[in-house]
N, C-alpha and C. Protein backbone atom coordinates (compact mmCIF):
# COMPACT_ATOMS: atom_id res chain seq x y z
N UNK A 1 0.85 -1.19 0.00
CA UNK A 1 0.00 0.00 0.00
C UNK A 1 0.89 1.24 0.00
N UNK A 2 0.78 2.13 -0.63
CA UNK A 2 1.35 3.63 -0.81
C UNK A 2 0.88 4.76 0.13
N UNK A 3 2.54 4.74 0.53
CA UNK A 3 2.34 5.43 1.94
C UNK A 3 3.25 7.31 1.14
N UNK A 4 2.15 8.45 1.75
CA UNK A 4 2.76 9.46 1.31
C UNK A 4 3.00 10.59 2.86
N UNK A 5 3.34 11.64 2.59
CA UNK A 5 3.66 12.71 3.52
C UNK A 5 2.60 13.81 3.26
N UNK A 6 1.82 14.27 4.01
CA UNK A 6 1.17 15.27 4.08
C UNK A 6 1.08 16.74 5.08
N UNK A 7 0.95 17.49 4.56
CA UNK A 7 1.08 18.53 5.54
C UNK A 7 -1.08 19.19 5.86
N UNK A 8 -0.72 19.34 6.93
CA UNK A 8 -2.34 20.11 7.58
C UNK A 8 -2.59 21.49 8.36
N UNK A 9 -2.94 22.26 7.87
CA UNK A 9 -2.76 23.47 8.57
C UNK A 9 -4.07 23.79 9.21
N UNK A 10 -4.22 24.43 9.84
CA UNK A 10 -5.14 25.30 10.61
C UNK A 10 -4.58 27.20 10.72
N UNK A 11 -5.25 27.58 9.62
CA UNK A 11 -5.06 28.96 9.96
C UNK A 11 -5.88 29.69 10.62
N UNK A 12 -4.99 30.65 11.76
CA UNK A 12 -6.45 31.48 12.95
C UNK A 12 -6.01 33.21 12.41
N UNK A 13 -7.43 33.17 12.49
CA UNK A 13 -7.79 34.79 12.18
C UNK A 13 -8.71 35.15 13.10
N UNK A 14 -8.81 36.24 14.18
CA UNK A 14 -10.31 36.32 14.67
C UNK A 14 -10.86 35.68 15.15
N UNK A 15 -9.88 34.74 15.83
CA UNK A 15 -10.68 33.26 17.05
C UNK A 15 -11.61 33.18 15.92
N UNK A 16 -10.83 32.20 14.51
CA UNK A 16 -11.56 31.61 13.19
C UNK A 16 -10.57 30.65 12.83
N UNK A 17 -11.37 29.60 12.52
CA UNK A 17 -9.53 29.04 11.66
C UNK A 17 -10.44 29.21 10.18
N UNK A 18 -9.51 28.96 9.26
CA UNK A 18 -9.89 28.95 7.71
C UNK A 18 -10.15 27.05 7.08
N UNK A 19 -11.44 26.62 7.17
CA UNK A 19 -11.34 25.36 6.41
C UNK A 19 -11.75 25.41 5.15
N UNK A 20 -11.46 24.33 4.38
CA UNK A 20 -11.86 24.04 2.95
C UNK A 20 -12.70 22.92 3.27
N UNK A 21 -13.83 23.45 3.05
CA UNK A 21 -15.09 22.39 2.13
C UNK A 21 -15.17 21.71 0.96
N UNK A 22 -14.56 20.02 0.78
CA UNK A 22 -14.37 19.92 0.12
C UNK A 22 -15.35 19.04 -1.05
N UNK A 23 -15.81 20.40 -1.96
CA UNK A 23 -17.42 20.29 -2.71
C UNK A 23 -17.32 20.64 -3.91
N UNK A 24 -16.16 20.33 -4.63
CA UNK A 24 -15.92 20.78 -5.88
C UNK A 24 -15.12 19.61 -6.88
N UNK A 25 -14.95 18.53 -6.06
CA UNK A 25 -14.77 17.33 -7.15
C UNK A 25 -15.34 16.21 -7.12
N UNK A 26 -15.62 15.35 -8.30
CA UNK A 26 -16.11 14.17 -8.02
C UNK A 26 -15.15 12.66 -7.50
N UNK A 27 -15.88 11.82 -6.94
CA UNK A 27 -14.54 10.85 -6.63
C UNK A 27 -13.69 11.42 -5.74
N UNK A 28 -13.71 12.06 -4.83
CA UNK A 28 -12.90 12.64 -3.74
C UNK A 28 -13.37 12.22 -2.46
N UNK A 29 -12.73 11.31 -1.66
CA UNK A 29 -12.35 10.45 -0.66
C UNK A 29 -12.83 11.70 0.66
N UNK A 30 -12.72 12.85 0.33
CA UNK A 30 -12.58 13.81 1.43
C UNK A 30 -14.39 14.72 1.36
N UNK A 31 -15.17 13.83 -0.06
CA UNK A 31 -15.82 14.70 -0.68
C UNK A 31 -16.99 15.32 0.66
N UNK A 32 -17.60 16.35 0.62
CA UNK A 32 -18.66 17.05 1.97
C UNK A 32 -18.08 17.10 3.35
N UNK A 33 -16.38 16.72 3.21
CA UNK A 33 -15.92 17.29 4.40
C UNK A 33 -14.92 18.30 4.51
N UNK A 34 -14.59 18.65 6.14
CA UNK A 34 -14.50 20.18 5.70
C UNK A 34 -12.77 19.10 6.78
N UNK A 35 -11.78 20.25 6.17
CA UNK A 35 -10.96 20.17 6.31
C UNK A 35 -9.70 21.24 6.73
N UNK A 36 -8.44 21.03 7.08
CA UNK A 36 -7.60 22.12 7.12
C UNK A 36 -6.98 22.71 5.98
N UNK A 37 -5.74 23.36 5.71
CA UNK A 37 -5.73 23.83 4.34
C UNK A 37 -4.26 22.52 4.32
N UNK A 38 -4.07 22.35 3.01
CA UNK A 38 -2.41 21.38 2.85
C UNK A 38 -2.75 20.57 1.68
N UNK A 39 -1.66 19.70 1.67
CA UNK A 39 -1.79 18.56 0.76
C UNK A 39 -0.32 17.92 0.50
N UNK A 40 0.24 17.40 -0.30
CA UNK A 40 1.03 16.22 -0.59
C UNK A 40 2.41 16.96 -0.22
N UNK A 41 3.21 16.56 0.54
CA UNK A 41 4.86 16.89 0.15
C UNK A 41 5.31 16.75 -1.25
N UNK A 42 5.67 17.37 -1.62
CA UNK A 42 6.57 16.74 -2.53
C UNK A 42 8.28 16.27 -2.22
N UNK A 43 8.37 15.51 -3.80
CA UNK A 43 9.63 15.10 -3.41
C UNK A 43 10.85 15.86 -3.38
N UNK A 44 11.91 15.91 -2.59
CA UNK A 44 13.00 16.87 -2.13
C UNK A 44 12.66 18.12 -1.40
N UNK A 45 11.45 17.81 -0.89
CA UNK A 45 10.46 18.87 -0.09
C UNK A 45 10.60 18.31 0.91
N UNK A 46 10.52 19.60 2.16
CA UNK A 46 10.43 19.38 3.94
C UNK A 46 9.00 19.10 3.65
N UNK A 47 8.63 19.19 5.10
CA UNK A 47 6.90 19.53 5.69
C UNK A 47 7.04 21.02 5.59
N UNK A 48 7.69 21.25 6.14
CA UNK A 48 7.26 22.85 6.44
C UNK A 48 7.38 23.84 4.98
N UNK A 49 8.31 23.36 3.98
CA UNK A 49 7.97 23.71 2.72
C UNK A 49 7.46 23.88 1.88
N UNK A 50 6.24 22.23 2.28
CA UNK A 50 5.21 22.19 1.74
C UNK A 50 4.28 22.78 1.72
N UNK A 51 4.05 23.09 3.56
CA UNK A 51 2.99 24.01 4.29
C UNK A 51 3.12 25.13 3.85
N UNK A 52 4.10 26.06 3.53
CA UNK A 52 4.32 27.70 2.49
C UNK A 52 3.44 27.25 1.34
N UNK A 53 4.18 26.38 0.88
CA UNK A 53 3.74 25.75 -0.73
C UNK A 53 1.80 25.69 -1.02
N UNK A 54 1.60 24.76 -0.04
CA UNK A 54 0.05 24.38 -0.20
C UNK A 54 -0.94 25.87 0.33
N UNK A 55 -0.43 26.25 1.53
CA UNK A 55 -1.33 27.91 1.66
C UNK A 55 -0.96 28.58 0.89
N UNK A 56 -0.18 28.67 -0.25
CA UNK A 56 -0.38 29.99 -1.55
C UNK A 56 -0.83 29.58 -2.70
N UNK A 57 -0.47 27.71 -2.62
CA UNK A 57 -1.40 27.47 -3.79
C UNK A 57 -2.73 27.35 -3.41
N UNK A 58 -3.56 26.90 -2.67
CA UNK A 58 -4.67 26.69 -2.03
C UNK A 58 -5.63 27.78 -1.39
N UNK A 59 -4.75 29.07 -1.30
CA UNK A 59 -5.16 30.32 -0.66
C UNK A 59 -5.16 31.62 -0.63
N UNK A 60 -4.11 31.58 -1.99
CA UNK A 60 -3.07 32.78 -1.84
C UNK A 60 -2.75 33.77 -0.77
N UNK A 61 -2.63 33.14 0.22
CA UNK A 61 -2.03 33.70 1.54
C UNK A 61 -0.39 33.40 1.82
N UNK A 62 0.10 34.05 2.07
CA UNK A 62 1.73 34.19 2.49
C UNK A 62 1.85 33.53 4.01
N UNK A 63 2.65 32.73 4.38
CA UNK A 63 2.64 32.19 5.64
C UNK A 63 3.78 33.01 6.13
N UNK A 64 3.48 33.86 7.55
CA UNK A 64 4.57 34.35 8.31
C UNK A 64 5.20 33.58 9.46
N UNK A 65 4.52 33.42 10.31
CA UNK A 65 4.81 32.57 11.36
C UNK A 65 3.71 31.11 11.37
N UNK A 66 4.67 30.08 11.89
CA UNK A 66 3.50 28.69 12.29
C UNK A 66 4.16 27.79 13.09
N UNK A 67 3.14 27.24 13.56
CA UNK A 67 4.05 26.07 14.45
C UNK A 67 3.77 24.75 14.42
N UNK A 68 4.73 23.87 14.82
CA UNK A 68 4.42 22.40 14.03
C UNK A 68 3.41 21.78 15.29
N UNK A 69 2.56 21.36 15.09
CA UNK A 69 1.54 20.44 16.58
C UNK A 69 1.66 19.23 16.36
N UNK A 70 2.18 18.87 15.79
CA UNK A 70 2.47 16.83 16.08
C UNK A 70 2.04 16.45 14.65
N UNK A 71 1.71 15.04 14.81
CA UNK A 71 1.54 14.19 13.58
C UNK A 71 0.40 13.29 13.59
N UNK A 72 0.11 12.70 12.71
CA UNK A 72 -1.51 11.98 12.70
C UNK A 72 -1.02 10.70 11.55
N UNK A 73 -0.84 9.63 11.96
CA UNK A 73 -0.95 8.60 10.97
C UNK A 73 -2.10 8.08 10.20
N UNK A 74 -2.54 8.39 9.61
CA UNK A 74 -3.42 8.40 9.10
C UNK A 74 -3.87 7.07 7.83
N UNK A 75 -4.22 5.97 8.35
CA UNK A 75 -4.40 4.23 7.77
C UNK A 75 -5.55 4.36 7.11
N UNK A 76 -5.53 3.95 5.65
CA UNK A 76 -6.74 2.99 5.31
C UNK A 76 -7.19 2.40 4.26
N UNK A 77 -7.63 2.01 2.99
CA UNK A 77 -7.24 0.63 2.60
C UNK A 77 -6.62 1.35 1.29
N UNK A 78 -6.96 2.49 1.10
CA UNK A 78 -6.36 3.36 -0.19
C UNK A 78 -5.07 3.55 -0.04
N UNK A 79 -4.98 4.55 1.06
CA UNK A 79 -3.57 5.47 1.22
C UNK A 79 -3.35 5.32 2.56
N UNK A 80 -1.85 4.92 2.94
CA UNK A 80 -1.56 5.22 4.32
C UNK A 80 -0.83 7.04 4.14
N UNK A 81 -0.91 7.90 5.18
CA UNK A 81 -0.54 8.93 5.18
C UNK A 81 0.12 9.34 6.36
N UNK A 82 1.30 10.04 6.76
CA UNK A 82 1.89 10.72 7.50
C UNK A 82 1.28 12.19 7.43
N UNK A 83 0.25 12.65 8.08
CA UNK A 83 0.02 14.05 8.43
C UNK A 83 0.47 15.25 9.23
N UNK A 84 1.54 16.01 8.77
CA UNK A 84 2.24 17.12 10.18
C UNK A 84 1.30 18.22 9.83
N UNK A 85 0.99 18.01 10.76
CA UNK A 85 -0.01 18.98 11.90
C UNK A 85 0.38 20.52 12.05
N UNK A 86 -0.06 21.99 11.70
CA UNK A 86 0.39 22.86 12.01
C UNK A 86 -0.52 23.88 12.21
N UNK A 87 0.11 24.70 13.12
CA UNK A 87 -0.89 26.06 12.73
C UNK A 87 -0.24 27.42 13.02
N UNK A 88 -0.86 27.87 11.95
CA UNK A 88 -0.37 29.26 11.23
C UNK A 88 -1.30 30.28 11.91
N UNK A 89 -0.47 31.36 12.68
CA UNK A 89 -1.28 32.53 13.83
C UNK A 89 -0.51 33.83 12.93
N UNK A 90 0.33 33.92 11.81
CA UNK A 90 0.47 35.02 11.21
C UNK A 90 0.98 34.67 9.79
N UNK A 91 0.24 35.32 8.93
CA UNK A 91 0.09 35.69 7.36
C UNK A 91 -0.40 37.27 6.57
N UNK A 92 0.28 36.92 5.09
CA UNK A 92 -0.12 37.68 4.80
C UNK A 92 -0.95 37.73 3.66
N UNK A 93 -1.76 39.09 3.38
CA UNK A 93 -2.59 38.89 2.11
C UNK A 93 -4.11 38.84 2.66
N UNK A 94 -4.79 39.27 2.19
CA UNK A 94 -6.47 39.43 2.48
C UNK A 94 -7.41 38.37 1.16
N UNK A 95 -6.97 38.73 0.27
CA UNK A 95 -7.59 38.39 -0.56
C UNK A 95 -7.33 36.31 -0.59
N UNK A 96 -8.14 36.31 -0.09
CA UNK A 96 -8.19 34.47 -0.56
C UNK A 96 -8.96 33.88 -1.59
N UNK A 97 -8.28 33.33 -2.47
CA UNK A 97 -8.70 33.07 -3.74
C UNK A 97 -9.44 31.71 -3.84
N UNK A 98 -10.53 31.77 -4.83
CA UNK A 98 -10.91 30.55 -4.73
C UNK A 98 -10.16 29.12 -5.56
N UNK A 99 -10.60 28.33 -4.65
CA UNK A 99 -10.10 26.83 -4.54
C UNK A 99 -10.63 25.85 -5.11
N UNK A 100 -9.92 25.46 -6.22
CA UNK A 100 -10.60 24.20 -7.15
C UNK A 100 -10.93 23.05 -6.40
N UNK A 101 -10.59 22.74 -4.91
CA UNK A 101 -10.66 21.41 -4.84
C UNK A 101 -12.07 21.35 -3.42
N UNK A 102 -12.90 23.11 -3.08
CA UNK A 102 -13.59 23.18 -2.21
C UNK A 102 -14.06 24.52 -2.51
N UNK A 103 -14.68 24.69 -0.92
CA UNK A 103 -14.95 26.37 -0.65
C UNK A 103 -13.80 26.64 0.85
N UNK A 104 -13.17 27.68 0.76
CA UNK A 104 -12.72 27.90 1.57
C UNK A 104 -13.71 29.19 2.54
N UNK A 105 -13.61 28.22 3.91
CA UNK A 105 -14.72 29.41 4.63
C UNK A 105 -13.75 29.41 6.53
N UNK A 106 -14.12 30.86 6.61
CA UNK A 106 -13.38 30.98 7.96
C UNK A 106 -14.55 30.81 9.10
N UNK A 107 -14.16 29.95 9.99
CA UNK A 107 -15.44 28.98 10.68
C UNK A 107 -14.52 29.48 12.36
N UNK A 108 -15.88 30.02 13.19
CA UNK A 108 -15.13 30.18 14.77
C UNK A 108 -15.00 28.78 15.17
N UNK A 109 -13.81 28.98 16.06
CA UNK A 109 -13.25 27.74 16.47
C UNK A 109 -14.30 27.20 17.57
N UNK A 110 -15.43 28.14 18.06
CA UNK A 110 -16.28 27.33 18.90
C UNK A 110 -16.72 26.57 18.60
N UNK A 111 -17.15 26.24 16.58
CA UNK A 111 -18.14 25.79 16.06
C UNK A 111 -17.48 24.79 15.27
N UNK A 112 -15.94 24.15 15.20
CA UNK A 112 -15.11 23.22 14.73
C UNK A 112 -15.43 22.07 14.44
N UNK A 113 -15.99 21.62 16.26
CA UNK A 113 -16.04 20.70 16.26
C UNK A 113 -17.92 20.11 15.97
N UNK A 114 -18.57 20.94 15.26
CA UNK A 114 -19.69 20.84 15.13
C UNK A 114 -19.68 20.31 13.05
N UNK A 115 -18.60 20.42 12.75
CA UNK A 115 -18.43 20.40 11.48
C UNK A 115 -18.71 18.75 10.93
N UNK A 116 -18.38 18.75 9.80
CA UNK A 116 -18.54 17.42 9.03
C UNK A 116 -16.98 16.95 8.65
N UNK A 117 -16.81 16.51 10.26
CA UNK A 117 -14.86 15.82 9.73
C UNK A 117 -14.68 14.43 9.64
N UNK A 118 -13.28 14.26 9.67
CA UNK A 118 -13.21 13.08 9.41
C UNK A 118 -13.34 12.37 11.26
N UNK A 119 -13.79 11.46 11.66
CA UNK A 119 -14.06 11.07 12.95
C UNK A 119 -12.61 11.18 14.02
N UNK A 120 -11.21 10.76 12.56
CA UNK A 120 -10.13 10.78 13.89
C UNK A 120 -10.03 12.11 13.85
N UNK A 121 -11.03 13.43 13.30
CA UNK A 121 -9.98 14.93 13.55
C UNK A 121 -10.81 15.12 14.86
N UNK A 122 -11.76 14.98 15.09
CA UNK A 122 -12.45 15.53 16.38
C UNK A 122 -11.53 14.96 17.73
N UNK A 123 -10.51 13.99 17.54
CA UNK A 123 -9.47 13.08 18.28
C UNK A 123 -8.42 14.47 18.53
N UNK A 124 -7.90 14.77 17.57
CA UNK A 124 -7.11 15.37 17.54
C UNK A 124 -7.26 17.31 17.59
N UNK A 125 -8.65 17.23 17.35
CA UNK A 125 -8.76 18.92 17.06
C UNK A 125 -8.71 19.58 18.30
N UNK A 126 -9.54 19.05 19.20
CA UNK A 126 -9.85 19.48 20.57
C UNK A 126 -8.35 19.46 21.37
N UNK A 127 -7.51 18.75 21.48
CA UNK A 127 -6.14 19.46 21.81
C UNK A 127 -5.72 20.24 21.36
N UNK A 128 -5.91 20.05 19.86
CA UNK A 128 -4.62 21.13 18.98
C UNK A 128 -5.35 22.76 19.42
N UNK A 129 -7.05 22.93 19.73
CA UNK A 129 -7.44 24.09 20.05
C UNK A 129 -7.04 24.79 21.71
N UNK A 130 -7.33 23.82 22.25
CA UNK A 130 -7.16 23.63 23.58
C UNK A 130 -6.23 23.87 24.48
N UNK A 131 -4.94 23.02 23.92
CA UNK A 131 -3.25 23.02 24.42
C UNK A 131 -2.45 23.56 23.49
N UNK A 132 -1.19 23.58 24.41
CA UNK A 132 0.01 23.10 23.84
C UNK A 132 0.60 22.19 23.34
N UNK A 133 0.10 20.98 23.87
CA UNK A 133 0.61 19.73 23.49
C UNK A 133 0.81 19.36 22.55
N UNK A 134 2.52 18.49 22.68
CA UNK A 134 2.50 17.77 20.64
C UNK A 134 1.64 16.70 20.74
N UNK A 135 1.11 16.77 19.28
CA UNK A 135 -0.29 15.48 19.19
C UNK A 135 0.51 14.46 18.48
N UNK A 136 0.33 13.07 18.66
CA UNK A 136 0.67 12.01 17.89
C UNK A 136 -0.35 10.74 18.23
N UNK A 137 -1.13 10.91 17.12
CA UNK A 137 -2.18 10.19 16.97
C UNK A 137 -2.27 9.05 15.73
N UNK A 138 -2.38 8.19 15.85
CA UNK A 138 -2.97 6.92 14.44
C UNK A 138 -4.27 6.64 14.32
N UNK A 139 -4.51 6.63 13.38
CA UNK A 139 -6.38 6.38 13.15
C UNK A 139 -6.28 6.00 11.79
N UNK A 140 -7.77 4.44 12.21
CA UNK A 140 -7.04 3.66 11.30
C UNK A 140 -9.02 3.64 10.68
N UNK A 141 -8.92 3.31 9.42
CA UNK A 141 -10.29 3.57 8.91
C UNK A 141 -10.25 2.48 7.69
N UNK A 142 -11.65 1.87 7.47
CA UNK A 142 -11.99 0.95 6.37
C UNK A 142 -13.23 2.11 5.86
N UNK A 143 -12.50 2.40 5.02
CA UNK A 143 -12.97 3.28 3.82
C UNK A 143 -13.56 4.95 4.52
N UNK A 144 -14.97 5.60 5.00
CA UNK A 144 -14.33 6.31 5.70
C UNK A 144 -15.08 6.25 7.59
N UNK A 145 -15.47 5.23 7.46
CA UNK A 145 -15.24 4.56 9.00
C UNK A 145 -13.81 4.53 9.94
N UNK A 146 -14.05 5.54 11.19
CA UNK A 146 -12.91 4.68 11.98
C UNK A 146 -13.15 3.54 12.70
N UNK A 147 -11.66 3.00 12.84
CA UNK A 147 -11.78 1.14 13.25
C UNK A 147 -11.11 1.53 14.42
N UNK A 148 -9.83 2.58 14.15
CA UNK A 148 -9.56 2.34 15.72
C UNK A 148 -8.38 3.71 15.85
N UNK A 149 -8.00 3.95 17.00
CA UNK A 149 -6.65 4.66 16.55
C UNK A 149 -6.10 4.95 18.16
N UNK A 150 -4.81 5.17 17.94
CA UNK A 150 -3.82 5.17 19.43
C UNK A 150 -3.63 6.65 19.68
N UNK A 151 -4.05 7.23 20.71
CA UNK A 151 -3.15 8.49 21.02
C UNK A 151 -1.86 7.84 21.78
N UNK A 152 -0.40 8.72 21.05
CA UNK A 152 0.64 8.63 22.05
C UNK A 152 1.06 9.54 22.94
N UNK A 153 1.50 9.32 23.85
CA UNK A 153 1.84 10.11 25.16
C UNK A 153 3.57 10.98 24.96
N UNK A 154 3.26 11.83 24.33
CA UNK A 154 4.86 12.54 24.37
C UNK A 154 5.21 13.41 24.91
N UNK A 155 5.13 13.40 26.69
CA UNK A 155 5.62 13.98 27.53
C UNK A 155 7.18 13.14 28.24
């Protein structure tokens, strides 16, 4: 099975983060859920390169400052995925452009976890809003059911 690297952001504006709704392709694994902004590393690419990379293609926003929040293994019968986790508290640029692969909408973080995610993000969201803590989580899914997943303890 084909295992790739992914990057996930959470950008905050206005006690808001920015998700993409993703309602604009067919055959999309992610399709009516709402998500952070990112997508694939590429090759001879960091994470954090990517994360510049995917918020200007995905947003046209400039990333100033961000910070890494852990990782999410992410299992299931398609794609295994390595997800680094981040979030971005300064950028630049107003104008956010629209996104072939959703709608991008800035959602208060009270109302996150009221969204249409994937079951392991509600695992992981409520720390990443919450704490400090690095997250390292696995969640393992048969198609888009979760089956199971480990939080690890990295204190």
């Amino acid at each position: 099975m084909p295992k790739c690297n992914v990057v996930l952001a959470y950008i905050e504006k206005d006690d808001k983060y920015l998700m993409l709704l993703r309602n604009k392709r067919e055959n999309d694994m992610n399709k009516n859920k709402y998500l952070g902004i990112g997508g694939h590393v590429e090759d001879g690419e960091t994470p954090d390169e990517a994360l510049i990379r995917e918020i200007k293609e995905e947003t046209n926003l400039d990333v100033i400052h961000y910070t890494y929040r852990g990782i999410v293994y992410f299992r299931n019968n398609i794609e295994d995925e390595d997800m680094y986790l981040y979030h971005v508290d300064k950028f630049e640029g107003n104008q956010i452009k629209d996104c072939d692969e959703g709608s991008l909408l800035w959602v208060p973080k009270k109302d996150i976890l009221k969204l249409n995610l994937w079951e392991g993000d509600y695992l992981f969201l409520e720390p990443f809003m919450n704490t400090c803590e690095l997250i390292e989580l696995e969640v393992v899914y048969d198609g888009d059911k979760l089956v199971s997943f480990k939080k690890y303890d990295n204190k």
